[in-house]
PDB file of N, CA and C in Angstrom:
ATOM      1  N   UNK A   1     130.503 154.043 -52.015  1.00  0.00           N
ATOM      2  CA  UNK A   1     130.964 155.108 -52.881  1.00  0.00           C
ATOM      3  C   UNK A   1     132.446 154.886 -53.212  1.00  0.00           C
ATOM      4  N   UNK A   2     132.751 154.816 -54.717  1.00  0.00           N
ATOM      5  CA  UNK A   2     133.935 154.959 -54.787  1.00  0.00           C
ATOM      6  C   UNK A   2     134.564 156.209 -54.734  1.00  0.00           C
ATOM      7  N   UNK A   3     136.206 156.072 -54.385  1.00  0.00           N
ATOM      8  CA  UNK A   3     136.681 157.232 -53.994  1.00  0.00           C
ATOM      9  C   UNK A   3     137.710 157.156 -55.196  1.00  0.00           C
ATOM     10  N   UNK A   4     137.995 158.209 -55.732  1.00  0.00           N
ATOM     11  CA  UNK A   4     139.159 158.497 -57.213  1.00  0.00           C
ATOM     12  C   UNK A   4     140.550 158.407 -56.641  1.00  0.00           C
ATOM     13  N   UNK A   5     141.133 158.011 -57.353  1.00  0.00           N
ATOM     14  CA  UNK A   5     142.614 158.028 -57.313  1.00  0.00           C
ATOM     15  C   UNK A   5     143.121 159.740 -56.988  1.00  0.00           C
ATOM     16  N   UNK A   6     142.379 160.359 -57.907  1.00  0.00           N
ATOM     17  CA  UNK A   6     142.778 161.757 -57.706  1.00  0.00           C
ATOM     18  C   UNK A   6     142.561 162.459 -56.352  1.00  0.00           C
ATOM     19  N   UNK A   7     141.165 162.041 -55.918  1.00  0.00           N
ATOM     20  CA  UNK A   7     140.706 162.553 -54.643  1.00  0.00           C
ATOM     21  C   UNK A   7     141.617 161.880 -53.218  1.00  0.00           C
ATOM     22  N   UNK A   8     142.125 160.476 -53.217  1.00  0.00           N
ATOM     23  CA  UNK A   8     143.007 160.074 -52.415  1.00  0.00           C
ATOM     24  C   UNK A   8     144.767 160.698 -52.478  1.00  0.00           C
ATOM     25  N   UNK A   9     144.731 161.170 -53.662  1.00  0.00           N
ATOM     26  CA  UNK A   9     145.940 161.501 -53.745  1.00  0.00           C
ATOM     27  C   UNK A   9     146.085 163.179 -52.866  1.00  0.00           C
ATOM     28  N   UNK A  10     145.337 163.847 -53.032  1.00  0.00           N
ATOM     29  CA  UNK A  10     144.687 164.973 -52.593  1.00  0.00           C
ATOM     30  C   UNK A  10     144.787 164.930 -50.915  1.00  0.00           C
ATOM     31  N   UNK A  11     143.576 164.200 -50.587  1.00  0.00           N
ATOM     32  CA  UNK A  11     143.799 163.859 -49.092  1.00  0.00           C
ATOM     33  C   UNK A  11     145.273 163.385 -49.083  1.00  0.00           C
ATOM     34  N   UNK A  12     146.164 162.832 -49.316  1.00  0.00           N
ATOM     35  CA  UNK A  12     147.436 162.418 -48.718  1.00  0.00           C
ATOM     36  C   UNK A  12     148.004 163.760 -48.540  1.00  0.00           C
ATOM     37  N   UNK A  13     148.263 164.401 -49.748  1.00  0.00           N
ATOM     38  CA  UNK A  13     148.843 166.142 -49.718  1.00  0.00           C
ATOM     39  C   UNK A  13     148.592 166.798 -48.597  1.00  0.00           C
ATOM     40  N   UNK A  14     147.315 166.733 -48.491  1.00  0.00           N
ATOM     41  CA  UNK A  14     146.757 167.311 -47.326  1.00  0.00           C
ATOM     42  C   UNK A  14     146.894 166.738 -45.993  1.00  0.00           C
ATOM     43  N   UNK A  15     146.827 165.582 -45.831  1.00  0.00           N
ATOM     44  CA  UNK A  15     147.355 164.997 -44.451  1.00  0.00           C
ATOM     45  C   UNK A  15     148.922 164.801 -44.236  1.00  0.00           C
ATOM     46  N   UNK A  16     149.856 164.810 -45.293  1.00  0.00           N
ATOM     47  CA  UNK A  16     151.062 164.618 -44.823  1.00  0.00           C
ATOM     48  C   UNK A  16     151.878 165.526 -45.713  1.00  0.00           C
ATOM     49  N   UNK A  17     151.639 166.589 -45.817  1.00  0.00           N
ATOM     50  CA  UNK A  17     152.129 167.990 -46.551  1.00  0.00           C
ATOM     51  C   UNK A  17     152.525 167.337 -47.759  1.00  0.00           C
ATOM     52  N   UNK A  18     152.981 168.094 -48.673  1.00  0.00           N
ATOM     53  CA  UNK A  18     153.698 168.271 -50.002  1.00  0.00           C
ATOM     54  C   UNK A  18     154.922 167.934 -50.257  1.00  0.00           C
ATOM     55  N   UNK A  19     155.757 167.784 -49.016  1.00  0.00           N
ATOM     56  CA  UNK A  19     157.264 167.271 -49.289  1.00  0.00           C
ATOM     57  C   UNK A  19     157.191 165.456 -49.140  1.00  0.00           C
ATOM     58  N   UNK A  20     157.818 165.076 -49.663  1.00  0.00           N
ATOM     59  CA  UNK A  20     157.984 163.622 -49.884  1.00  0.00           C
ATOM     60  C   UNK A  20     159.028 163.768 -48.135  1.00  0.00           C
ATOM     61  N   UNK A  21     159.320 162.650 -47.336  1.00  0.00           N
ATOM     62  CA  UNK A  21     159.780 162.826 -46.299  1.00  0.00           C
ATOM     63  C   UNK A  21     161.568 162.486 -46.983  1.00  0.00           C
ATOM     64  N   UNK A  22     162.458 162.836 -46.743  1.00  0.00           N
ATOM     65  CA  UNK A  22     164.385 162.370 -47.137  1.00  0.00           C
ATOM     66  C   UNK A  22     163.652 160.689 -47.150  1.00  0.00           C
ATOM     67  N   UNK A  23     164.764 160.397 -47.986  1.00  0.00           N
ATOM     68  CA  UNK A  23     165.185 158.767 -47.928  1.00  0.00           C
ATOM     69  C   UNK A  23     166.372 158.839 -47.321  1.00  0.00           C
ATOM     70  N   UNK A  24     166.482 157.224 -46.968  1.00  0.00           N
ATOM     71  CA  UNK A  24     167.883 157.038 -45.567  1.00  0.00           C
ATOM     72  C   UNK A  24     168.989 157.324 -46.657  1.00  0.00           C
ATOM     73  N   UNK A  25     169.101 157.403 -48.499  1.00  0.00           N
ATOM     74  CA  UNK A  25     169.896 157.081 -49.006  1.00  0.00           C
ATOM     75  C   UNK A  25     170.425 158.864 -49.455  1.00  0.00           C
ATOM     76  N   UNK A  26     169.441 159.612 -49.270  1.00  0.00           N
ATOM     77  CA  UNK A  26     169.380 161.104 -49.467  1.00  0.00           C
ATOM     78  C   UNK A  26     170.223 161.862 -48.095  1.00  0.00           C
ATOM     79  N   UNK A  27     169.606 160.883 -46.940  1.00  0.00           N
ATOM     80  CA  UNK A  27     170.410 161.491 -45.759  1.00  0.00           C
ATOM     81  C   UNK A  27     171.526 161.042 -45.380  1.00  0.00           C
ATOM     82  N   UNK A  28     171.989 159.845 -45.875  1.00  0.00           N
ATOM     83  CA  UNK A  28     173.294 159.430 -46.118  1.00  0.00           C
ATOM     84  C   UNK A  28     174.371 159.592 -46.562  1.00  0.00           C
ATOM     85  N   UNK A  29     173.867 159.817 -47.705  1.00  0.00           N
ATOM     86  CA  UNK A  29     174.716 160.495 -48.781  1.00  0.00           C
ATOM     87  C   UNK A  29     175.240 161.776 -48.133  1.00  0.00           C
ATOM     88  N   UNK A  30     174.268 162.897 -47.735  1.00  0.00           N
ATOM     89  CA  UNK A  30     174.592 164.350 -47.132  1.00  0.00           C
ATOM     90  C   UNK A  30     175.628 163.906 -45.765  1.00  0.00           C
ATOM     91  N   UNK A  31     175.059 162.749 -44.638  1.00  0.00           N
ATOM     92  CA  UNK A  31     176.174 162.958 -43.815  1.00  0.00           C
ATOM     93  C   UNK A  31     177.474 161.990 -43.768  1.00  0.00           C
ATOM     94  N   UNK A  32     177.505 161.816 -45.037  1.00  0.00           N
ATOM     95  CA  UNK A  32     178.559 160.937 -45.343  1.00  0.00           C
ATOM     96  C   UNK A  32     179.654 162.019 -45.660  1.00  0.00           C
ATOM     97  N   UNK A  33     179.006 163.015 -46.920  1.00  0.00           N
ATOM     98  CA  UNK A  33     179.882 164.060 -47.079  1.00  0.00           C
ATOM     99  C   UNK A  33     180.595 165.237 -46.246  1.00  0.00           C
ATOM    100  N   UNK A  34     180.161 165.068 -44.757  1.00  0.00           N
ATOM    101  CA  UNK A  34     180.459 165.849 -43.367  1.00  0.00           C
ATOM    102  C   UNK A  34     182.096 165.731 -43.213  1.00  0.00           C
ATOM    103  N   UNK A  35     182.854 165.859 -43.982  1.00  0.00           N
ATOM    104  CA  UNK A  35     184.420 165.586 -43.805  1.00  0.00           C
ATOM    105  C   UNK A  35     185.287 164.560 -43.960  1.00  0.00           C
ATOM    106  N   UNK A  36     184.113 164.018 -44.873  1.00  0.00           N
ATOM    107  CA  UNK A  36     185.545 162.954 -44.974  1.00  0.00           C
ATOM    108  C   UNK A  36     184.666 162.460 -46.791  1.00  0.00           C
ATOM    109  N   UNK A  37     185.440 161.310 -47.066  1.00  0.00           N
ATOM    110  CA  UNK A  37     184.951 161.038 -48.566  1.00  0.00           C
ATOM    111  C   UNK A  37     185.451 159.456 -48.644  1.00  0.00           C
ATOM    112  N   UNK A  38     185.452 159.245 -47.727  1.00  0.00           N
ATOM    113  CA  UNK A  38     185.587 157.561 -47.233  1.00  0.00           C
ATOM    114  C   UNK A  38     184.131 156.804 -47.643  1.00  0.00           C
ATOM    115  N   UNK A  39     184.033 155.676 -48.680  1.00  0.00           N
ATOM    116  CA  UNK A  39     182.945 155.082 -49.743  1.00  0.00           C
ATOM    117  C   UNK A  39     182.780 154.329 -48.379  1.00  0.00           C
ATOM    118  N   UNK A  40     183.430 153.802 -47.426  1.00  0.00           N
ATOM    119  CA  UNK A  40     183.185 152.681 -46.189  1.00  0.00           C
ATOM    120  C   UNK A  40     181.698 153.257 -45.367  1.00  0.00           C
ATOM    121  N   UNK A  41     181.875 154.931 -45.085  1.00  0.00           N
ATOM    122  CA  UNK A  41     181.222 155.371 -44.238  1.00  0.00           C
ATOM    123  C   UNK A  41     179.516 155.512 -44.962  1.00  0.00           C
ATOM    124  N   UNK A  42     179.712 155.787 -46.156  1.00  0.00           N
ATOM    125  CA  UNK A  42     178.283 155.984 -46.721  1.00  0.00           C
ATOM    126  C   UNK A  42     177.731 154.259 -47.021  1.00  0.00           C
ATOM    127  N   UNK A  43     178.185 153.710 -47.110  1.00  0.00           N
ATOM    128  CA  UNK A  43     177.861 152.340 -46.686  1.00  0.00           C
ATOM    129  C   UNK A  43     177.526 151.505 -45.733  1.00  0.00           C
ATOM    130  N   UNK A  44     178.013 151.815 -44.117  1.00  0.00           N
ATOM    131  CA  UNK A  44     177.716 151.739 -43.262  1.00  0.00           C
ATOM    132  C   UNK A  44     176.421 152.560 -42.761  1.00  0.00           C
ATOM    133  N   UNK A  45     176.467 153.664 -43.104  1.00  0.00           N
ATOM    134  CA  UNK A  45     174.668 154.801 -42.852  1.00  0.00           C
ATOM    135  C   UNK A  45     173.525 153.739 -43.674  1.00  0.00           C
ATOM    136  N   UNK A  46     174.019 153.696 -44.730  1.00  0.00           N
ATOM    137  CA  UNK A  46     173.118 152.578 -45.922  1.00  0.00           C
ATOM    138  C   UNK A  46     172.655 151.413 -45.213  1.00  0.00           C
ATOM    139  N   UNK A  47     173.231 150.829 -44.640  1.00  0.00           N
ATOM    140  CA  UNK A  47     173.147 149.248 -43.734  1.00  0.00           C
ATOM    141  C   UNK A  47     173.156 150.163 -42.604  1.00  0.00           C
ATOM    142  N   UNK A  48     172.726 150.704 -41.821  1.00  0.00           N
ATOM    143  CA  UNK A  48     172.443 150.807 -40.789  1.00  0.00           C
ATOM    144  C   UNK A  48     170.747 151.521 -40.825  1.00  0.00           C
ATOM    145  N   UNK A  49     170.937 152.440 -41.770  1.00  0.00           N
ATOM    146  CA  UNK A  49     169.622 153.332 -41.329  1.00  0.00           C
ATOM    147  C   UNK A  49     168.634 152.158 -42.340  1.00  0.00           C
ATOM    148  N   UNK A  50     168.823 151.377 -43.503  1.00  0.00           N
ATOM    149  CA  UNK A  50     167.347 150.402 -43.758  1.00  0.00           C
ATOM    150  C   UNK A  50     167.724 149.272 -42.512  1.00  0.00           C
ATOM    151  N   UNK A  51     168.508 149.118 -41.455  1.00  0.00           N
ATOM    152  CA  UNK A  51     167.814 148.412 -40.274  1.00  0.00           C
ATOM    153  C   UNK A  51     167.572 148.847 -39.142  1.00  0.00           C
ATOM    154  N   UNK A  52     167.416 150.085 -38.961  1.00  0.00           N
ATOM    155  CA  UNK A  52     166.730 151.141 -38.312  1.00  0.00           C
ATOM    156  C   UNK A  52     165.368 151.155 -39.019  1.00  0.00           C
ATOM    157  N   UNK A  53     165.288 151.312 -40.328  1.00  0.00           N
ATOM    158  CA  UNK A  53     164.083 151.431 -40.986  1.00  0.00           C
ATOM    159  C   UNK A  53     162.627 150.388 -41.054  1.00  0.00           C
ATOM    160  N   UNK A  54     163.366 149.080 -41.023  1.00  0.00           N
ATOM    161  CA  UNK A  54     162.886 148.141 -40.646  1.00  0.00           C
ATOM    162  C   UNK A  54     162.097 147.657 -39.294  1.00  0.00           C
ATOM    163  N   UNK A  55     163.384 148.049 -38.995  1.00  0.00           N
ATOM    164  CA  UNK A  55     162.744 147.833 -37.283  1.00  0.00           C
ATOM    165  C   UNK A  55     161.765 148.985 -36.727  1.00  0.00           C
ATOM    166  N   UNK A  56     161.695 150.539 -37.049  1.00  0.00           N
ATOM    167  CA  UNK A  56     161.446 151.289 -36.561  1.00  0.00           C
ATOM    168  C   UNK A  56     158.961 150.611 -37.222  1.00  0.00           C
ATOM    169  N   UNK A  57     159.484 150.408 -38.333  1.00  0.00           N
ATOM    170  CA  UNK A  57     158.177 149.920 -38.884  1.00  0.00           C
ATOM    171  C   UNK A  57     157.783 148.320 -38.421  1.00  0.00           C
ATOM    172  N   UNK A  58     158.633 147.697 -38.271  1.00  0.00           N
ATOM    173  CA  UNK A  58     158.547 146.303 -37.657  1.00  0.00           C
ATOM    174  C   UNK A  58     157.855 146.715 -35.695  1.00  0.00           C
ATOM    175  N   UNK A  59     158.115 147.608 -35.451  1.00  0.00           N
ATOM    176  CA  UNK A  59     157.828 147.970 -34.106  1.00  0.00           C
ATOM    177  C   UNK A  59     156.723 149.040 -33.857  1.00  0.00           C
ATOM    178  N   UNK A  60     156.410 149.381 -34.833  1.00  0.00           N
ATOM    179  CA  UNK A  60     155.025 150.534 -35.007  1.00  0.00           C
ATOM    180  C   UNK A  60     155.561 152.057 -34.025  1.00  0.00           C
ATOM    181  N   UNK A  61     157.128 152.172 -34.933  1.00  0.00           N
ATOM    182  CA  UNK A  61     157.750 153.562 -34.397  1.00  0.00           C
ATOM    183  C   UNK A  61     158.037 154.250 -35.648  1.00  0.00           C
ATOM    184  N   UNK A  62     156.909 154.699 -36.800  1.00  0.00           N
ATOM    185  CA  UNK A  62     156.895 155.578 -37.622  1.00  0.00           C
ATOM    186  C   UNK A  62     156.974 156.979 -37.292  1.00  0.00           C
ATOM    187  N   UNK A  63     156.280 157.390 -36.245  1.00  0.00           N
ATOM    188  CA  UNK A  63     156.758 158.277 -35.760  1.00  0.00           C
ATOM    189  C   UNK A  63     157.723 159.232 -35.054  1.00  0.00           C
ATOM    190  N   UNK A  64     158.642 158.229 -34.347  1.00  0.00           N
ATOM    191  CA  UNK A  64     159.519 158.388 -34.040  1.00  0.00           C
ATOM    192  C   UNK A  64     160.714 158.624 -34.953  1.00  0.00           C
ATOM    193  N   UNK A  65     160.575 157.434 -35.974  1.00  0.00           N
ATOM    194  CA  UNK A  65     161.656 157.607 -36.883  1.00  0.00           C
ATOM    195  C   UNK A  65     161.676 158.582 -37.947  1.00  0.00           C
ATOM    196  N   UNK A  66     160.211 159.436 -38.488  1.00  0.00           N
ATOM    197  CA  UNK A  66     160.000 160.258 -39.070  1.00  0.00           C
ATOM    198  C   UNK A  66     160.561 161.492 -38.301  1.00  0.00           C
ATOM    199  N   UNK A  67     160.381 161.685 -36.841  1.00  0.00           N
ATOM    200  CA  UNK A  67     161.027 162.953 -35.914  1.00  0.00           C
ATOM    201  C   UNK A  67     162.745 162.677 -36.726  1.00  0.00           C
ATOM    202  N   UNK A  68     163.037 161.550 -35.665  1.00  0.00           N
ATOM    203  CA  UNK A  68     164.838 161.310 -36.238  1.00  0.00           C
ATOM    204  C   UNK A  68     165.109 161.919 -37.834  1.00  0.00           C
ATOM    205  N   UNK A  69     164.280 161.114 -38.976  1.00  0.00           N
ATOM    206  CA  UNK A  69     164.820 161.368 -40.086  1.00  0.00           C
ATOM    207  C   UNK A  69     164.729 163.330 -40.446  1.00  0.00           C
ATOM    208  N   UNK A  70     163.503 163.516 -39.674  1.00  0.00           N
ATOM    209  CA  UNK A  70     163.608 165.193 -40.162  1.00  0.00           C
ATOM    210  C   UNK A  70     164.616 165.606 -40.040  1.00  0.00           C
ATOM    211  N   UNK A  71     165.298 165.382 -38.215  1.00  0.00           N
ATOM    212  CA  UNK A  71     166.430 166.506 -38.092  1.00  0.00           C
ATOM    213  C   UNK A  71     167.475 165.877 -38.668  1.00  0.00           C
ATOM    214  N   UNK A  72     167.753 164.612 -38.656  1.00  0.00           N
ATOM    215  CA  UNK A  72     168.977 164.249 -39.418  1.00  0.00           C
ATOM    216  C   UNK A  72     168.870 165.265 -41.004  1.00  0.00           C
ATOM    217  N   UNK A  73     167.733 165.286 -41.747  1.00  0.00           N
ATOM    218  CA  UNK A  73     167.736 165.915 -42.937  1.00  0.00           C
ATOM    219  C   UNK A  73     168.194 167.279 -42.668  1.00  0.00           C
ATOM    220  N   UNK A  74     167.563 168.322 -41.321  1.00  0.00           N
ATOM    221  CA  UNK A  74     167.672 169.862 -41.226  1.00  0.00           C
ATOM    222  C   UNK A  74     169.039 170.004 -40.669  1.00  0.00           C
ATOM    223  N   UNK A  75     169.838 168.807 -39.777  1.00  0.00           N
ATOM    224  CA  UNK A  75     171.091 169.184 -39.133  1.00  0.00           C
ATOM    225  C   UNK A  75     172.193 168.798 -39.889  1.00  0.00           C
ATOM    226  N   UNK A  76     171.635 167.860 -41.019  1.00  0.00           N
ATOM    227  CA  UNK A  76     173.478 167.374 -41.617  1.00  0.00           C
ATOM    228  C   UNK A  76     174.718 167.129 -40.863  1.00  0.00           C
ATOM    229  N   UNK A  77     175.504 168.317 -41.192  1.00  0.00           N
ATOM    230  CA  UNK A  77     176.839 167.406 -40.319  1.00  0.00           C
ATOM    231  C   UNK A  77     176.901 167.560 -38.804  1.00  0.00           C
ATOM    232  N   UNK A  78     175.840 168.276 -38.342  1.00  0.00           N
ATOM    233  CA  UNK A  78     176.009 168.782 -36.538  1.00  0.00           C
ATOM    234  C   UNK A  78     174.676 167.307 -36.304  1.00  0.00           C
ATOM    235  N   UNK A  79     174.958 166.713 -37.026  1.00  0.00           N
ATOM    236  CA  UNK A  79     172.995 165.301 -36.385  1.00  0.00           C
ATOM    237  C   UNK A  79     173.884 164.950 -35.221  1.00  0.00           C
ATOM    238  N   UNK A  80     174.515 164.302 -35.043  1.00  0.00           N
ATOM    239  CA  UNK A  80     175.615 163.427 -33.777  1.00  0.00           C
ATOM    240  C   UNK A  80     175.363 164.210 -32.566  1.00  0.00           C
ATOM    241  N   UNK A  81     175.399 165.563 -32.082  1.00  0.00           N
ATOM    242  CA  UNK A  81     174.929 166.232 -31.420  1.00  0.00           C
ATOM    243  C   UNK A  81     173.749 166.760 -30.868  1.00  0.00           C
ATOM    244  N   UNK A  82     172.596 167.231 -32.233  1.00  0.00           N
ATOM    245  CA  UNK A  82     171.577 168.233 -32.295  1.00  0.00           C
ATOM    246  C   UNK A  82     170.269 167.027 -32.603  1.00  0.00           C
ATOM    247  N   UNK A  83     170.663 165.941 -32.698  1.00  0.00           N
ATOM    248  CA  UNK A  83     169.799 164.347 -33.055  1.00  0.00           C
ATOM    249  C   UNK A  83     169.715 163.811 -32.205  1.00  0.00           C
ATOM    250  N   UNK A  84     170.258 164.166 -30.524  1.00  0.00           N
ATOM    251  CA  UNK A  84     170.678 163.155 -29.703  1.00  0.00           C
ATOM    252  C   UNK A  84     168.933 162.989 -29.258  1.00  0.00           C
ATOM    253  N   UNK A  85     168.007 163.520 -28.903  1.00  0.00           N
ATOM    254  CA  UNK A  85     166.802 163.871 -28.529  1.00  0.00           C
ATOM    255  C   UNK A  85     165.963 162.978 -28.991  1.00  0.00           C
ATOM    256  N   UNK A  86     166.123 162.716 -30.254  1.00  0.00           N
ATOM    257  CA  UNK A  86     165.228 162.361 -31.499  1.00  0.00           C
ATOM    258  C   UNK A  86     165.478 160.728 -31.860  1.00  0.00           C
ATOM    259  N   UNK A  87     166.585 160.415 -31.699  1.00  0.00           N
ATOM    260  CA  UNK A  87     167.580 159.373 -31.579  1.00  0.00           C
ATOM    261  C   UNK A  87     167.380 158.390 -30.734  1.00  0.00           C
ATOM    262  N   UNK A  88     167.639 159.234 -29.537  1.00  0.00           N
ATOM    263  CA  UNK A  88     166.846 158.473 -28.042  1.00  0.00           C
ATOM    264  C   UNK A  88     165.535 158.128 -27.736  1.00  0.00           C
ATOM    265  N   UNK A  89     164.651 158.526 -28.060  1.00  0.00           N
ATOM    266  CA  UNK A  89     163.221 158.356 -28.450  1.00  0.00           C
ATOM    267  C   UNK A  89     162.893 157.127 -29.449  1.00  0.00           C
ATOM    268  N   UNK A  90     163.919 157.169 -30.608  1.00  0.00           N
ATOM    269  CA  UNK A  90     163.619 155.973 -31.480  1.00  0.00           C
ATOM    270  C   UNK A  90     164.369 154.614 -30.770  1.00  0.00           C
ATOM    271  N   UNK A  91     165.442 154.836 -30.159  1.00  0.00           N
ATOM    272  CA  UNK A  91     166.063 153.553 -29.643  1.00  0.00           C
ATOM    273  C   UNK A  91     165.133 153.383 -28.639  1.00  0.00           C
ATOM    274  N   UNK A  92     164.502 154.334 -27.837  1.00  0.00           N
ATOM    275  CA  UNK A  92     163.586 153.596 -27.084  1.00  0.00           C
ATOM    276  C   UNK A  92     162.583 152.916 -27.399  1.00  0.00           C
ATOM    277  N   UNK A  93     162.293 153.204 -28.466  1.00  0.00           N
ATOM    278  CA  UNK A  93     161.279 152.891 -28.876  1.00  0.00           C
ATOM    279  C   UNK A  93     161.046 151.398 -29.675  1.00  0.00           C
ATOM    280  N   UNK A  94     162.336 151.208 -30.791  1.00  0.00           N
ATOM    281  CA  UNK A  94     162.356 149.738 -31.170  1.00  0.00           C
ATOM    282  C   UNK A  94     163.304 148.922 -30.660  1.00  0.00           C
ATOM    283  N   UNK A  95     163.780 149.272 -29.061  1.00  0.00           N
ATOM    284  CA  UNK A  95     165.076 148.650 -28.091  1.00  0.00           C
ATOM    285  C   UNK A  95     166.446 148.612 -28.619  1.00  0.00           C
ATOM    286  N   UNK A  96     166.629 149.666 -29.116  1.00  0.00           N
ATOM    287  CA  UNK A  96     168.152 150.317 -29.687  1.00  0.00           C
ATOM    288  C   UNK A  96     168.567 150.396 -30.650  1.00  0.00           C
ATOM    289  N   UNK A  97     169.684 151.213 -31.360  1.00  0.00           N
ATOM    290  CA  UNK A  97     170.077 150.982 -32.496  1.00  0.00           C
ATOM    291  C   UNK A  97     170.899 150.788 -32.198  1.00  0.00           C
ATOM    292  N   UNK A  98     172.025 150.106 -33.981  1.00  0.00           N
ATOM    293  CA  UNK A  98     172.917 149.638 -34.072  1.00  0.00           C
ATOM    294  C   UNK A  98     174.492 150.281 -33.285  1.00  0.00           C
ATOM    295  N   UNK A  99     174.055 151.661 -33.049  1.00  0.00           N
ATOM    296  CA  UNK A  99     175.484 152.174 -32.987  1.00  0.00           C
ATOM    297  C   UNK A  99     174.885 152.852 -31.511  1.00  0.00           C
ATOM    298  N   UNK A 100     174.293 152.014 -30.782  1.00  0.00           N
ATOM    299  CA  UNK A 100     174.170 152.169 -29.185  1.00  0.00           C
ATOM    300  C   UNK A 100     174.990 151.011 -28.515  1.00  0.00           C
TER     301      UNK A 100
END
């Protein structure tokens, strides 16, 4: 049986809600703007979180890194603190990140 484009698109909605998940370049951008306006720092999140991104999928830690990216999206400028949980879980998970 074939299955429709429409009907797969449907099931996705339904299995992974309606919001598209942040991109590293959406959550970057936001905690780049946390006090300062230095072009160095949103560049460094950029090169750091697609090799976090990489690795987190290179290591079969989608899940983990989907936890991290939520709260980084819900905490903005308090993530360094209120991320530590979420953070630690993903470095355990693909044997550290860059800024461990």
């Amino acid at each position: 049986m074939r299955t429709s484009k429409r009907a797969f698109c449907l099931l996705a909605v339904v299995m992974f809600g309606c919001e598209e998940p942040p991109t590293i370049e959406q959550i970057c951008e936001r905690i780049s703007s946390c006090g300062t306006t230095d072009a160095a720092v949103l560049e460094e999140c950029l090169e750091e979180g697609n090799l976090v991104y990489e690795s987190a999928y290179d290591n079969g830690c989608e899940s983990e890194l989907e936890d991290y990216l939520d709260c980084l999206d819900s905490e903005e400028c308090g993530w360094w603190t209120e991320c530590e949980d979420e953070r630690e879980d993903l470095a355990v998970c693909v044997g550290g990140l860059p800024a461990d």
